[in-house]
Protein backbone atom coordinates (compact mmCIF):
# COMPACT_ATOMS: atom_id res chain seq x y z
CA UNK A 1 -8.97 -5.28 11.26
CA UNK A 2 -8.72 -4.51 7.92
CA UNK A 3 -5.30 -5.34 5.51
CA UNK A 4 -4.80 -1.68 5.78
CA UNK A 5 -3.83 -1.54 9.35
CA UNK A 6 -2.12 -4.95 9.00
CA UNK A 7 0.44 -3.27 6.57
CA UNK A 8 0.68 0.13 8.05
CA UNK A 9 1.38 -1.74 11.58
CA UNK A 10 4.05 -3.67 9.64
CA UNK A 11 5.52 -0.94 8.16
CA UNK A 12 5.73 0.69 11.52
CA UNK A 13 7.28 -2.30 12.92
CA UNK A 14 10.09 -2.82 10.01
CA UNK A 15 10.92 0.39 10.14
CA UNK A 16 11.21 0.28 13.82
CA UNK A 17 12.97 -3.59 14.23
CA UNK A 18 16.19 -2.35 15.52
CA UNK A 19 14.38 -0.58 18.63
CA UNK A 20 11.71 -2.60 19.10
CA UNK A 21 13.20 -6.31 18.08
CA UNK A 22 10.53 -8.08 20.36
CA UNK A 23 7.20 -6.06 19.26
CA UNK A 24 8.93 -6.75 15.97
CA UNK A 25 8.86 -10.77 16.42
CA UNK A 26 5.57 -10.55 18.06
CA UNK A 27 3.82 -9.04 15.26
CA UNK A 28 5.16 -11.45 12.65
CA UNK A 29 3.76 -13.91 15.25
CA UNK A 30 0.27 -12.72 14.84
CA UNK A 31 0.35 -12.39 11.56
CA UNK A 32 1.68 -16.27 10.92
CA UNK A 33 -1.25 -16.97 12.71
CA UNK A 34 -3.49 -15.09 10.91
CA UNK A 35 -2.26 -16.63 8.02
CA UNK A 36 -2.51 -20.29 9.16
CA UNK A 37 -6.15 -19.41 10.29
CA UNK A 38 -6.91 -18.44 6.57
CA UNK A 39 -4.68 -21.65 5.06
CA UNK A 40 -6.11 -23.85 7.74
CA UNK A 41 -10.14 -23.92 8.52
CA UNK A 42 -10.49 -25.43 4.92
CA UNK A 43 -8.68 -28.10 5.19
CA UNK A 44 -10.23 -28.80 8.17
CA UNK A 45 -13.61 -28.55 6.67
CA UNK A 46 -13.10 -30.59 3.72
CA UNK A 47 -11.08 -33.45 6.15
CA UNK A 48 -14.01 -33.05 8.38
CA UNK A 49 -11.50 -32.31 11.07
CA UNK A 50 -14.14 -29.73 12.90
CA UNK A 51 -12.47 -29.37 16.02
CA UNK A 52 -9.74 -27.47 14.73
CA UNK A 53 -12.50 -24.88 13.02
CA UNK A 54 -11.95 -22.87 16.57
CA UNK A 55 -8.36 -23.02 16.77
CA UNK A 56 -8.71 -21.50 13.09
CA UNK A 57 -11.09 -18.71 14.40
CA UNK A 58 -8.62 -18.10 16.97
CA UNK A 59 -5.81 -17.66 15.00
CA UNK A 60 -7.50 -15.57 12.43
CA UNK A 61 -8.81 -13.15 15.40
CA UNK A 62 -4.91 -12.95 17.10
CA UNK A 63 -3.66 -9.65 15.42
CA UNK A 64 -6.86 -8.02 16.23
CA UNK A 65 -6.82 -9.87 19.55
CA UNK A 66 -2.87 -8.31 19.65
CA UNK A 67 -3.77 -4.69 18.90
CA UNK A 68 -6.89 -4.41 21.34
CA UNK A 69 -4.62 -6.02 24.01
CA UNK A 70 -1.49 -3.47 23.43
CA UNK A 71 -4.62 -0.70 23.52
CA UNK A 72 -6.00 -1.44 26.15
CA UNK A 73 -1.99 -1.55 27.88
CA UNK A 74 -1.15 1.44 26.36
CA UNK A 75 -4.53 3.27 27.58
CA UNK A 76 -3.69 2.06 31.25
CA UNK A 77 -0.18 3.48 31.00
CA UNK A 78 0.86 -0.33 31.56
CA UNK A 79 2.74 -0.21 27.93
CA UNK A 80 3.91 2.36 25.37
CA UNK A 81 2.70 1.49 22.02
CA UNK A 82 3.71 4.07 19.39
CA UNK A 83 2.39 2.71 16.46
CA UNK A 84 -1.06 3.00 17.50
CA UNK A 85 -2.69 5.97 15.52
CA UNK A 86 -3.69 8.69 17.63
């Protein structure tokens, strides 16, 4: 997922956080994530603290793990997800 998409999605969602206050909160979720993925696996490197190197993958792969998820709902007609680009 590139920043691109990060930033349109959370444009979509601010825009949209008086409708949708839970996909809203969700999505600043994944992104805190994402960001602690990034902050995180070097620390862990340099304290040699390697089993938290896949909780760091993890956390780095949950928007795009997010947005393949709320596809693959929306696709099914399980979810509506309108800020998916048609």
């Amino acid at each position: 997922m590139t920043l691109n998409e990060l930033q349109r999605i959370k444009q979509w969602h601010v825009a949209h956080r008086r409708d949708h206050p839970v996909e809203y909160h969700l999505w600043d979720a994944m992104l805190t994530l994402w960001v602690m993925g990034w902050v995180g696996w070097l620390p862990a490197y340099a304290f040699e603290q390697f089993w938290t190197m896949p909780l760091c993958a993890l956390a780095i792969a949950a928007p795009s793990m997010y947005v393949a998820w709320r596809i693959k709902a929306h696709r099914a007609h399980k979810l509506r997800c309108d800020w998916l680009r048609s």
